[in-house]
ModelCIF file with pLDDT and N, C-alpha, C, O atoms, coordinates in Angstrom:
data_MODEL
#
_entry.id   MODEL 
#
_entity.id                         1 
_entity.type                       polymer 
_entity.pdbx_number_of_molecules   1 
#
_entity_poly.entity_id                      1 
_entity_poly.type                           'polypeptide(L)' 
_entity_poly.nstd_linkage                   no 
_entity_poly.nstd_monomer                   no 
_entity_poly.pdbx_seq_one_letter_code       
;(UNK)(UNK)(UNK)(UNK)(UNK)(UNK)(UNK)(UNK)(UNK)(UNK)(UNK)(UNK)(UNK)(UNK)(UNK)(UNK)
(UNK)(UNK)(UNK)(UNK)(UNK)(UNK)(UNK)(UNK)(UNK)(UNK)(UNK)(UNK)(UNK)(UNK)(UNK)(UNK)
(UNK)(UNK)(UNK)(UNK)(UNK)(UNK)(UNK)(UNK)(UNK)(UNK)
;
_entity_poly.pdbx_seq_one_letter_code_can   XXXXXXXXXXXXXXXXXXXXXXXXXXXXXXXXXXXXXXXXXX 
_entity_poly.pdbx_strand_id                 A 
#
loop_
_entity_poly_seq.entity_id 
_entity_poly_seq.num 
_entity_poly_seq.mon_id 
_entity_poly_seq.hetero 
1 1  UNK n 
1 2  UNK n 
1 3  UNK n 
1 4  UNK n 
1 5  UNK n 
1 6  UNK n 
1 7  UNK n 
1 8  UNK n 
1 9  UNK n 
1 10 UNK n 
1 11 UNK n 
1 12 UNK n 
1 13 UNK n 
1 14 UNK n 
1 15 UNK n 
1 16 UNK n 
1 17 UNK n 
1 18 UNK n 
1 19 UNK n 
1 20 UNK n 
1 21 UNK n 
1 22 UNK n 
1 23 UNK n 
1 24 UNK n 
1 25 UNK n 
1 26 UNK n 
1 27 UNK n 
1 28 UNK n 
1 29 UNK n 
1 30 UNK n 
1 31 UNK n 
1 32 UNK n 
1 33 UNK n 
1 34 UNK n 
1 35 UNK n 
1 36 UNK n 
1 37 UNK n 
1 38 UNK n 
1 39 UNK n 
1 40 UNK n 
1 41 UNK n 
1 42 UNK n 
#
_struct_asym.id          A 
_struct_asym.entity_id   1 
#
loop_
_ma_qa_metric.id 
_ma_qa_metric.mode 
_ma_qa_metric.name 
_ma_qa_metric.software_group_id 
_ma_qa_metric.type 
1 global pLDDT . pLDDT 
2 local  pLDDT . pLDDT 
#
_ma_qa_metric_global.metric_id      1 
_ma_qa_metric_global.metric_value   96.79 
_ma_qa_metric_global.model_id       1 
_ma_qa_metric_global.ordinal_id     1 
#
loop_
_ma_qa_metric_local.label_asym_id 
_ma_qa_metric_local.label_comp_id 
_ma_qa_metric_local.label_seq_id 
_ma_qa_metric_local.metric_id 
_ma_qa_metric_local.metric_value 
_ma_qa_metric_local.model_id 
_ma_qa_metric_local.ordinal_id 
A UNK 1  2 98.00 1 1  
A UNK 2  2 98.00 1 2  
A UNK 3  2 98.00 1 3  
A UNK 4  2 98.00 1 4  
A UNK 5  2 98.00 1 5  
A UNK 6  2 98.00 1 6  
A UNK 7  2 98.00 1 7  
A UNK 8  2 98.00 1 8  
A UNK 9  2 98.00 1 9  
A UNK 10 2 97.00 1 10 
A UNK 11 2 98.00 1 11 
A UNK 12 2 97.00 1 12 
A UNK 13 2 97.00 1 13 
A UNK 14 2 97.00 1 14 
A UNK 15 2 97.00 1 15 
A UNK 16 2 96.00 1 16 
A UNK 17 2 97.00 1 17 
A UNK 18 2 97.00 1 18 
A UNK 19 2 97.00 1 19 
A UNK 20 2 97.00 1 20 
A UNK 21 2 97.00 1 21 
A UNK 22 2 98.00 1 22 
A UNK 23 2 98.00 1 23 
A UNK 24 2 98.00 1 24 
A UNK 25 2 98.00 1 25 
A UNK 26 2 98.00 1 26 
A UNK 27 2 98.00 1 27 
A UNK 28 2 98.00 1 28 
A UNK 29 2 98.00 1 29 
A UNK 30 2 97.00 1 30 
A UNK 31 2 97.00 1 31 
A UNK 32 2 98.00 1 32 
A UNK 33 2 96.00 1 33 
A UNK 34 2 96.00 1 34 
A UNK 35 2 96.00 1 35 
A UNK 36 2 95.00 1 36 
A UNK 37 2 94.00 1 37 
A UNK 38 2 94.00 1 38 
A UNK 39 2 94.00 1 39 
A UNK 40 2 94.00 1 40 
A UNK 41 2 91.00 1 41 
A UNK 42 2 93.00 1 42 
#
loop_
_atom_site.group_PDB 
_atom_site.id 
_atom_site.type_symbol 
_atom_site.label_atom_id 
_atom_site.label_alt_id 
_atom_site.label_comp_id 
_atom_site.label_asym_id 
_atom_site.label_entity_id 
_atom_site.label_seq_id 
_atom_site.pdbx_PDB_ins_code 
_atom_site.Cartn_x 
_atom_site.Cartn_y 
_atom_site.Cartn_z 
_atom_site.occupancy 
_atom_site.B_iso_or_equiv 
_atom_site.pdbx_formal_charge 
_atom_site.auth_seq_id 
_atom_site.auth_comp_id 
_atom_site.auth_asym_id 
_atom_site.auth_atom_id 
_atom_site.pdbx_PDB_model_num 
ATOM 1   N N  . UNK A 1 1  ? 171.032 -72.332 91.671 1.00 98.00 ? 1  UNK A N  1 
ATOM 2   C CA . UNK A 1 1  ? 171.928 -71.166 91.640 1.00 98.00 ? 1  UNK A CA 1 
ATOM 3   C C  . UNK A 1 1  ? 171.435 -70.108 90.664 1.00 98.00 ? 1  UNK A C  1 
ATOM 4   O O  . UNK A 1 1  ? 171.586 -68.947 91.046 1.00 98.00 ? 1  UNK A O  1 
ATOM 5   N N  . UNK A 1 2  ? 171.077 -70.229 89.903 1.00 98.00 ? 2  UNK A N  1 
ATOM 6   C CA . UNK A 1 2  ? 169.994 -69.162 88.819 1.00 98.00 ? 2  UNK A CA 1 
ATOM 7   C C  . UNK A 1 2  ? 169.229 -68.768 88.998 1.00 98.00 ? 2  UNK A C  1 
ATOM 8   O O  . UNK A 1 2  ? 168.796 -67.790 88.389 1.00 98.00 ? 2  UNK A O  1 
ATOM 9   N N  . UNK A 1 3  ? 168.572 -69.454 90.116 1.00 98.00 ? 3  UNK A N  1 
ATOM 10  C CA . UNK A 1 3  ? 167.546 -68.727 90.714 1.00 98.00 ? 3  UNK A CA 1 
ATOM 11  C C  . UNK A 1 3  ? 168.020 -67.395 91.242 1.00 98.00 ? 3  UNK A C  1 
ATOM 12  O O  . UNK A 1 3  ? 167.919 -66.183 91.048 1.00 98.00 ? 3  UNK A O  1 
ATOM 13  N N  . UNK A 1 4  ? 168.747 -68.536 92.223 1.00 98.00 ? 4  UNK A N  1 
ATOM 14  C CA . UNK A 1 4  ? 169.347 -67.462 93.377 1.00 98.00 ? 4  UNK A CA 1 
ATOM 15  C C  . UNK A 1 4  ? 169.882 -66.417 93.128 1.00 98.00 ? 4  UNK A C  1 
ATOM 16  O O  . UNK A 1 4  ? 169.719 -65.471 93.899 1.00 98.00 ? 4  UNK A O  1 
ATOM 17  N N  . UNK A 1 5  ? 170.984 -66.236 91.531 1.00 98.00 ? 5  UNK A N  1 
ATOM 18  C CA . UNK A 1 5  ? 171.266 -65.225 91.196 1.00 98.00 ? 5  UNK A CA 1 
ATOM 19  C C  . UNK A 1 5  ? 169.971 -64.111 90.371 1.00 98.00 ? 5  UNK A C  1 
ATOM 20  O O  . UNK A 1 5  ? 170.020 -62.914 90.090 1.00 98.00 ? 5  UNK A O  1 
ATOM 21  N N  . UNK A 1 6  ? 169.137 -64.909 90.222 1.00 98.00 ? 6  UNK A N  1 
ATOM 22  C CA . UNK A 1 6  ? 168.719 -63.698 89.511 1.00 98.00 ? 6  UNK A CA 1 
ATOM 23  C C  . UNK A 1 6  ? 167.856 -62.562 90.636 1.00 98.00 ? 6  UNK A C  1 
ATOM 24  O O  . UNK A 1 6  ? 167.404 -61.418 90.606 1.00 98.00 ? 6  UNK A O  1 
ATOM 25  N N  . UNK A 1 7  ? 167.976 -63.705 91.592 1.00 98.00 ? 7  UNK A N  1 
ATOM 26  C CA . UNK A 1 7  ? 166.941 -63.132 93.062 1.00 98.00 ? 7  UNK A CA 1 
ATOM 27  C C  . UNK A 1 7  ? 167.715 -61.479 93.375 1.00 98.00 ? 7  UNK A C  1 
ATOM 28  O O  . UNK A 1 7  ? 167.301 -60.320 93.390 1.00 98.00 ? 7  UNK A O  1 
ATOM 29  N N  . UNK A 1 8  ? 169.303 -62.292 93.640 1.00 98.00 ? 8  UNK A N  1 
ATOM 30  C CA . UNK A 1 8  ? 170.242 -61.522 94.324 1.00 98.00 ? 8  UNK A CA 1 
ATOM 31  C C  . UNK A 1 8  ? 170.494 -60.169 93.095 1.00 98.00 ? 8  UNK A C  1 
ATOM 32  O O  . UNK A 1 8  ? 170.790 -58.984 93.250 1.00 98.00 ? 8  UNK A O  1 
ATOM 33  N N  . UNK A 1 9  ? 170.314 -60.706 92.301 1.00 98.00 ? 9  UNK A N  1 
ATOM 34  C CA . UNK A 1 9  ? 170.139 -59.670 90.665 1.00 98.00 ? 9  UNK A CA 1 
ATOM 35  C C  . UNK A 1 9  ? 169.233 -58.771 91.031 1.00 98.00 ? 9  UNK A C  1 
ATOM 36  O O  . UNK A 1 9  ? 169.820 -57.753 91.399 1.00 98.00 ? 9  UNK A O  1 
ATOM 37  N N  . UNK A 1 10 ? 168.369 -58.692 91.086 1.00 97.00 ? 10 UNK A N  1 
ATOM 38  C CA . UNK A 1 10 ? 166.832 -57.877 91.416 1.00 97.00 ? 10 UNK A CA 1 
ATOM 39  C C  . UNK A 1 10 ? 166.877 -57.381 92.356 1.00 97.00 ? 10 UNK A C  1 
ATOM 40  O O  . UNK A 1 10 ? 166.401 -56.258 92.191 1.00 97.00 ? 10 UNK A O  1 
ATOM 41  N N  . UNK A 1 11 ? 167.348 -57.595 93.889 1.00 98.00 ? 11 UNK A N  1 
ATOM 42  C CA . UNK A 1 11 ? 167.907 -57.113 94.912 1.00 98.00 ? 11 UNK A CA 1 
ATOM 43  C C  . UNK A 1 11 ? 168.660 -55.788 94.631 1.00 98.00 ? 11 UNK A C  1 
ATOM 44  O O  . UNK A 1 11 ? 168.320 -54.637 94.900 1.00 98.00 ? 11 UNK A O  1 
ATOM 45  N N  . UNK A 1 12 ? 169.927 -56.320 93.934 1.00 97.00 ? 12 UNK A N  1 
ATOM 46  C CA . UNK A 1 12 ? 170.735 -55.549 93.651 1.00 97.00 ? 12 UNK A CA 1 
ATOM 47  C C  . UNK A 1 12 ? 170.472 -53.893 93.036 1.00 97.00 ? 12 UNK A C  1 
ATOM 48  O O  . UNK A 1 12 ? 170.815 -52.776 93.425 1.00 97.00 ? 12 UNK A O  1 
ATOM 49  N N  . UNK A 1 13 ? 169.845 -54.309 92.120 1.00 97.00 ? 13 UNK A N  1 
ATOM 50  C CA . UNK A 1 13 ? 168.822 -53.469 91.061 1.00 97.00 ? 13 UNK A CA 1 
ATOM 51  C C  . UNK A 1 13 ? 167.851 -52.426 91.708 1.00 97.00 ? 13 UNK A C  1 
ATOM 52  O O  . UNK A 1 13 ? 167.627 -51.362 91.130 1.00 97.00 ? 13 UNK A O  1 
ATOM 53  N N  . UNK A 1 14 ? 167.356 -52.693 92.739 1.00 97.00 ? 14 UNK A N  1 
ATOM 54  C CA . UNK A 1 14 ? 166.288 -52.168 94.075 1.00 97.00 ? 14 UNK A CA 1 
ATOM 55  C C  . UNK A 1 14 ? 167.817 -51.427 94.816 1.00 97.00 ? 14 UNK A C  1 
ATOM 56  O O  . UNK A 1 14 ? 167.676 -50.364 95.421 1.00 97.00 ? 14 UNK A O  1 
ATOM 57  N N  . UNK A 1 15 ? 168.939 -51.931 94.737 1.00 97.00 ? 15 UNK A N  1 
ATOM 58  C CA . UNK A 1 15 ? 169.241 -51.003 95.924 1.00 97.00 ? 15 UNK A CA 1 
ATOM 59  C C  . UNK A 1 15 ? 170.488 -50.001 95.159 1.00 97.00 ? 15 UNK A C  1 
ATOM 60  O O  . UNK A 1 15 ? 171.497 -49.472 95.625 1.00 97.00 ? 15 UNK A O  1 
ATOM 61  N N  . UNK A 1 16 ? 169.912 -50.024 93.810 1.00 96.00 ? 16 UNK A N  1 
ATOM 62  C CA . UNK A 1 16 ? 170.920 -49.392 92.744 1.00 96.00 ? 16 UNK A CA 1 
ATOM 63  C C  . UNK A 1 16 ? 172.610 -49.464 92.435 1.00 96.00 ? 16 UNK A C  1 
ATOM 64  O O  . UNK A 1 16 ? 173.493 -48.631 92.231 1.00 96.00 ? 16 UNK A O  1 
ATOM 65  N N  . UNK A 1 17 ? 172.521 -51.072 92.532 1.00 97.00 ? 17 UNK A N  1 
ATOM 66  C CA . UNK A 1 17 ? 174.182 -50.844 92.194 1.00 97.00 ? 17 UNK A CA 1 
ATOM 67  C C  . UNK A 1 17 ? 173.689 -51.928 91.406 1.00 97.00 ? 17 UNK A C  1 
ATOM 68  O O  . UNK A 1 17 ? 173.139 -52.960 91.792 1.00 97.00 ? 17 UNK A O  1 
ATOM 69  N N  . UNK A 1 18 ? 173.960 -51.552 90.252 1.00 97.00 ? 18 UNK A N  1 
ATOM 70  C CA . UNK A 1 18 ? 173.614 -51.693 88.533 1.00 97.00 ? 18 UNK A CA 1 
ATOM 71  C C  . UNK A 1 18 ? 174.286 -52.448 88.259 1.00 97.00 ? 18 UNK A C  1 
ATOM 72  O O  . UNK A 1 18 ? 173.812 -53.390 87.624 1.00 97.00 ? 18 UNK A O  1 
ATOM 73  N N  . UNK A 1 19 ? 176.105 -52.457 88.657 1.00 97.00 ? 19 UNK A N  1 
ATOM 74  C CA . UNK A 1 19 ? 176.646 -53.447 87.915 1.00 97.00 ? 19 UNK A CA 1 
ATOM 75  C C  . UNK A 1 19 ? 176.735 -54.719 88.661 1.00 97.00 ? 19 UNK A C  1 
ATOM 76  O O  . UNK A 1 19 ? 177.127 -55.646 87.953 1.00 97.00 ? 19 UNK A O  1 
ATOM 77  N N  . UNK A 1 20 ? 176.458 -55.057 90.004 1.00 97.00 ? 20 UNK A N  1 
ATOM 78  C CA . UNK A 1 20 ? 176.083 -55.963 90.454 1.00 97.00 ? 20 UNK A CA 1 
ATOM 79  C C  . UNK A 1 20 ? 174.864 -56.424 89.998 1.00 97.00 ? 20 UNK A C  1 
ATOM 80  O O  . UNK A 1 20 ? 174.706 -57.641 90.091 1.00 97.00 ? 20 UNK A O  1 
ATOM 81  N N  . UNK A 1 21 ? 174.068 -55.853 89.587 1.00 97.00 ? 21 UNK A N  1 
ATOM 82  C CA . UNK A 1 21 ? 173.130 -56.453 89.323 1.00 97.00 ? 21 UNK A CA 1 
ATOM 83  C C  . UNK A 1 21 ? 172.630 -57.270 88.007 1.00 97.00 ? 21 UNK A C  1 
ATOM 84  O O  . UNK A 1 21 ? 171.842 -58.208 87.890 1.00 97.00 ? 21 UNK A O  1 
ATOM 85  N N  . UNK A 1 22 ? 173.327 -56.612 87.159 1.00 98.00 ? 22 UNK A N  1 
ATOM 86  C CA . UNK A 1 22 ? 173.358 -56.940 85.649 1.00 98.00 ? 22 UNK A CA 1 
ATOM 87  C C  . UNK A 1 22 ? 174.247 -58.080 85.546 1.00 98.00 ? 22 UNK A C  1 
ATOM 88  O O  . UNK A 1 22 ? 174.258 -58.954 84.680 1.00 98.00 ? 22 UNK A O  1 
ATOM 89  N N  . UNK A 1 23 ? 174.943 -57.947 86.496 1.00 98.00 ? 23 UNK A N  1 
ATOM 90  C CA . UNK A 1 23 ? 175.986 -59.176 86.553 1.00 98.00 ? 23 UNK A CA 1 
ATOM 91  C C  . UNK A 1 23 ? 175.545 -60.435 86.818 1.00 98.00 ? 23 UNK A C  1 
ATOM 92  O O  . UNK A 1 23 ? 175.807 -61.410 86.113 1.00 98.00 ? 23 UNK A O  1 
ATOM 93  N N  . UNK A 1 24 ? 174.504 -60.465 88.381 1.00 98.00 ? 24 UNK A N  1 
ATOM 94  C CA . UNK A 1 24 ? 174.098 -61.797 88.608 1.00 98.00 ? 24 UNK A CA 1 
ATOM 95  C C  . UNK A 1 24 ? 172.875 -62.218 88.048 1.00 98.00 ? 24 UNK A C  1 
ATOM 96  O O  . UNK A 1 24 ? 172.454 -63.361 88.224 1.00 98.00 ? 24 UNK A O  1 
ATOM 97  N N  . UNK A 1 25 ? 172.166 -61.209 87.260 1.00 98.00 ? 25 UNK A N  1 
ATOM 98  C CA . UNK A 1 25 ? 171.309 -61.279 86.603 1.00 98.00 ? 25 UNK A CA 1 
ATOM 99  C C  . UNK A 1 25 ? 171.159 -62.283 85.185 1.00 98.00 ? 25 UNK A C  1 
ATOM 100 O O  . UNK A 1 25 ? 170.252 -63.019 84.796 1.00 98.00 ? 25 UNK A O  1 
ATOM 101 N N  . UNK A 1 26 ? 172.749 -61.868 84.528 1.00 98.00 ? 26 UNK A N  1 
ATOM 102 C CA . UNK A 1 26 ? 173.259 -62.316 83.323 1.00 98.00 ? 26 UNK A CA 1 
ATOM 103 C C  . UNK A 1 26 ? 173.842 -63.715 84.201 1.00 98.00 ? 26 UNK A C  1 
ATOM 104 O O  . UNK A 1 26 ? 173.591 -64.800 83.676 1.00 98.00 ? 26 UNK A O  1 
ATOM 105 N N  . UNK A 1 27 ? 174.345 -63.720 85.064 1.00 98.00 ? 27 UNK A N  1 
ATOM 106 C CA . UNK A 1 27 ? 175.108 -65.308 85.417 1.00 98.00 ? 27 UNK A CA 1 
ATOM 107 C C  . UNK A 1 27 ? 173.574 -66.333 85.424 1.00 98.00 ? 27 UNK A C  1 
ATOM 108 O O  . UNK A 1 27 ? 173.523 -67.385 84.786 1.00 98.00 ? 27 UNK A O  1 
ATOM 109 N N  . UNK A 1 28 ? 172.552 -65.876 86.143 1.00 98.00 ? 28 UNK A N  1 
ATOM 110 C CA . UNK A 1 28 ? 171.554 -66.672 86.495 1.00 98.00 ? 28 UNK A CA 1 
ATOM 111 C C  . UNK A 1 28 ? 171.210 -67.194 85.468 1.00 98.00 ? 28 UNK A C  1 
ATOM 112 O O  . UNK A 1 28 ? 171.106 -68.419 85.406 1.00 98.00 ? 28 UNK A O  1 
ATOM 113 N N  . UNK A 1 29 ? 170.878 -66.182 84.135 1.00 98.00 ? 29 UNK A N  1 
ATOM 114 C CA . UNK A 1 29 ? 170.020 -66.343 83.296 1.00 98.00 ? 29 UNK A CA 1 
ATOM 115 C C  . UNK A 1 29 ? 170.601 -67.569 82.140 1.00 98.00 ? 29 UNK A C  1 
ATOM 116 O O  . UNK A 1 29 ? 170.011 -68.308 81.351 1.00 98.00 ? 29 UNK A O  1 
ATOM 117 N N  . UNK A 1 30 ? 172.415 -67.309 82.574 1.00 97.00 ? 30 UNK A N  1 
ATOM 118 C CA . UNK A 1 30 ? 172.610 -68.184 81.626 1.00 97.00 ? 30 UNK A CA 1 
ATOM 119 C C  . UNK A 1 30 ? 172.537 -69.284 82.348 1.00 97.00 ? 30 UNK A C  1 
ATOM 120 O O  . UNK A 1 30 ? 172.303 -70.235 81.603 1.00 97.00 ? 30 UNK A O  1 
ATOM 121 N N  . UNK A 1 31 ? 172.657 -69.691 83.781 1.00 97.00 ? 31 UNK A N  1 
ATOM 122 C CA . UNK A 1 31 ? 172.834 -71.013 84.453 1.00 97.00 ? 31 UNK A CA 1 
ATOM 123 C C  . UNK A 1 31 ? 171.466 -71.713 84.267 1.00 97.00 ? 31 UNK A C  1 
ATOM 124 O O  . UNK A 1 31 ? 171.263 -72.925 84.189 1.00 97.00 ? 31 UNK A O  1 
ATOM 125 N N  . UNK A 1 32 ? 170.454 -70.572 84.205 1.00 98.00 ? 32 UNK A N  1 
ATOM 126 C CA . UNK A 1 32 ? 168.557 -71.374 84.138 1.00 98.00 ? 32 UNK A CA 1 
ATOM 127 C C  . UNK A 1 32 ? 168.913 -71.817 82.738 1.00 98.00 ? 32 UNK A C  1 
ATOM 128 O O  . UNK A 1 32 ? 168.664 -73.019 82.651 1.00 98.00 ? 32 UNK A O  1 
ATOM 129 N N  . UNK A 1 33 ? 169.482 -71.248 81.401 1.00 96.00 ? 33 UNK A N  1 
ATOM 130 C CA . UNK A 1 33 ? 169.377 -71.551 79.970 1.00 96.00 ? 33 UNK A CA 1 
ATOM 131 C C  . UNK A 1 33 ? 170.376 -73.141 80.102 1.00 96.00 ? 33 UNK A C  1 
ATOM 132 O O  . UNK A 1 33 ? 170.334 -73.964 79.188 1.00 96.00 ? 33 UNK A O  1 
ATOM 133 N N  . UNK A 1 34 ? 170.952 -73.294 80.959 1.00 96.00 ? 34 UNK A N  1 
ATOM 134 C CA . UNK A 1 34 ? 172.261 -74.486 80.968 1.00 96.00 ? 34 UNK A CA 1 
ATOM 135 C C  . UNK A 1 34 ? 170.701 -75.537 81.498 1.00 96.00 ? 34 UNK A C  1 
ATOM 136 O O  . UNK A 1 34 ? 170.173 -76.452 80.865 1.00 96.00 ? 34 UNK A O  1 
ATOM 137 N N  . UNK A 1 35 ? 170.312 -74.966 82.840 1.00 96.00 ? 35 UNK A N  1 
ATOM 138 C CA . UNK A 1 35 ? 169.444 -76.076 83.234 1.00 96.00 ? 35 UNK A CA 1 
ATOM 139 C C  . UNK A 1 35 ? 167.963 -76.459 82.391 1.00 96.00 ? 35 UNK A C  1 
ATOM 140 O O  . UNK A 1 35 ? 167.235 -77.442 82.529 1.00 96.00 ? 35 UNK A O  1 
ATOM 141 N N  . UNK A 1 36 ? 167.814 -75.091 81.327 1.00 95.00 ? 36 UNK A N  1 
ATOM 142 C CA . UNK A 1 36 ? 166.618 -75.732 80.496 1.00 95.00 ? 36 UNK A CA 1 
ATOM 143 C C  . UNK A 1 36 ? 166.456 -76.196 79.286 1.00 95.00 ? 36 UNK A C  1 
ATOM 144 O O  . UNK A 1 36 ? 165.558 -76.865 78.776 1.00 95.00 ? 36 UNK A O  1 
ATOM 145 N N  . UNK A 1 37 ? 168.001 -75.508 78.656 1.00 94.00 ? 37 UNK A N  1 
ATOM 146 C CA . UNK A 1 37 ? 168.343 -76.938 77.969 1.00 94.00 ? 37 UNK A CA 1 
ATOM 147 C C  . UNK A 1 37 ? 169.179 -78.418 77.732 1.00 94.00 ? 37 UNK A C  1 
ATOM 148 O O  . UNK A 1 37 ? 169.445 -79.103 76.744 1.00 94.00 ? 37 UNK A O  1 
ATOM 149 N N  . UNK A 1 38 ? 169.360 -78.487 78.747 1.00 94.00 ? 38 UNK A N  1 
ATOM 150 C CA . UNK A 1 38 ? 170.841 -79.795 79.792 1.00 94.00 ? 38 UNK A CA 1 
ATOM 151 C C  . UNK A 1 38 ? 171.590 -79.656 78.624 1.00 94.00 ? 38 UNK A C  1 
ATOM 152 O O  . UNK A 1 38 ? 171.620 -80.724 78.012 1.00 94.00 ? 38 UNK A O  1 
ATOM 153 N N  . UNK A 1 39 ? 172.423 -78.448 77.883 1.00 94.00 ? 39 UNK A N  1 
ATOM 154 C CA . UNK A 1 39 ? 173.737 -77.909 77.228 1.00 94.00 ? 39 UNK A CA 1 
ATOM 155 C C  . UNK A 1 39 ? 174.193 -76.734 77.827 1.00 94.00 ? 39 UNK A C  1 
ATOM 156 O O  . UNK A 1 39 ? 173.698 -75.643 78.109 1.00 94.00 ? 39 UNK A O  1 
ATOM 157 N N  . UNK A 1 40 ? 175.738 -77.504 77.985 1.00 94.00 ? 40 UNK A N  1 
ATOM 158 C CA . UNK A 1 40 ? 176.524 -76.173 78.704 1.00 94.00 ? 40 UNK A CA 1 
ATOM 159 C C  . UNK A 1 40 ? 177.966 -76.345 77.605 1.00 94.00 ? 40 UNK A C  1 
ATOM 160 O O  . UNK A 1 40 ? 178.592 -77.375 77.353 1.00 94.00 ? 40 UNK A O  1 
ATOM 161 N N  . UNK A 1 41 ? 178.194 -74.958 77.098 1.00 91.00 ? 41 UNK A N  1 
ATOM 162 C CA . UNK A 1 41 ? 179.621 -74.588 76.342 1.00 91.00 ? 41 UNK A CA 1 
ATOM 163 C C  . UNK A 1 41 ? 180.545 -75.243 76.857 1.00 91.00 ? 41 UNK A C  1 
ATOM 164 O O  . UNK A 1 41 ? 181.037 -76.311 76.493 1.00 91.00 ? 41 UNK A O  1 
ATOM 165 N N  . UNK A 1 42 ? 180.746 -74.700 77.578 1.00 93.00 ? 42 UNK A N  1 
ATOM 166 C CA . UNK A 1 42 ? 181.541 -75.274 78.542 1.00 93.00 ? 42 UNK A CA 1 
ATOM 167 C C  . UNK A 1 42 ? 182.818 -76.342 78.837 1.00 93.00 ? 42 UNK A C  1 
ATOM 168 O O  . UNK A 1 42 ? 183.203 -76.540 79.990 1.00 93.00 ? 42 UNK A O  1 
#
């Protein structure tokens, strides 16, 4: 799913709607940081 968001992030970004993009950008980045360090707040 971090992937995927940051994919759909970059997408977003290319078709200029910014706050979609910053959005799934920031969700991805924290879901890859959950999966690279196996800690979630949470």
């Amino acid at each position: 799913l971090g992937i995927w968001l940051v994919v759909v992030g970059i997408a977003a970004l290319l078709d200029r709607q910014r706050i979609k993009a910053f959005t799934a950008i920031v969700a991805g980045i924290g879901l890859l940081f959950n999966w690279a360090t196996q800690f979630c707040g949470c």
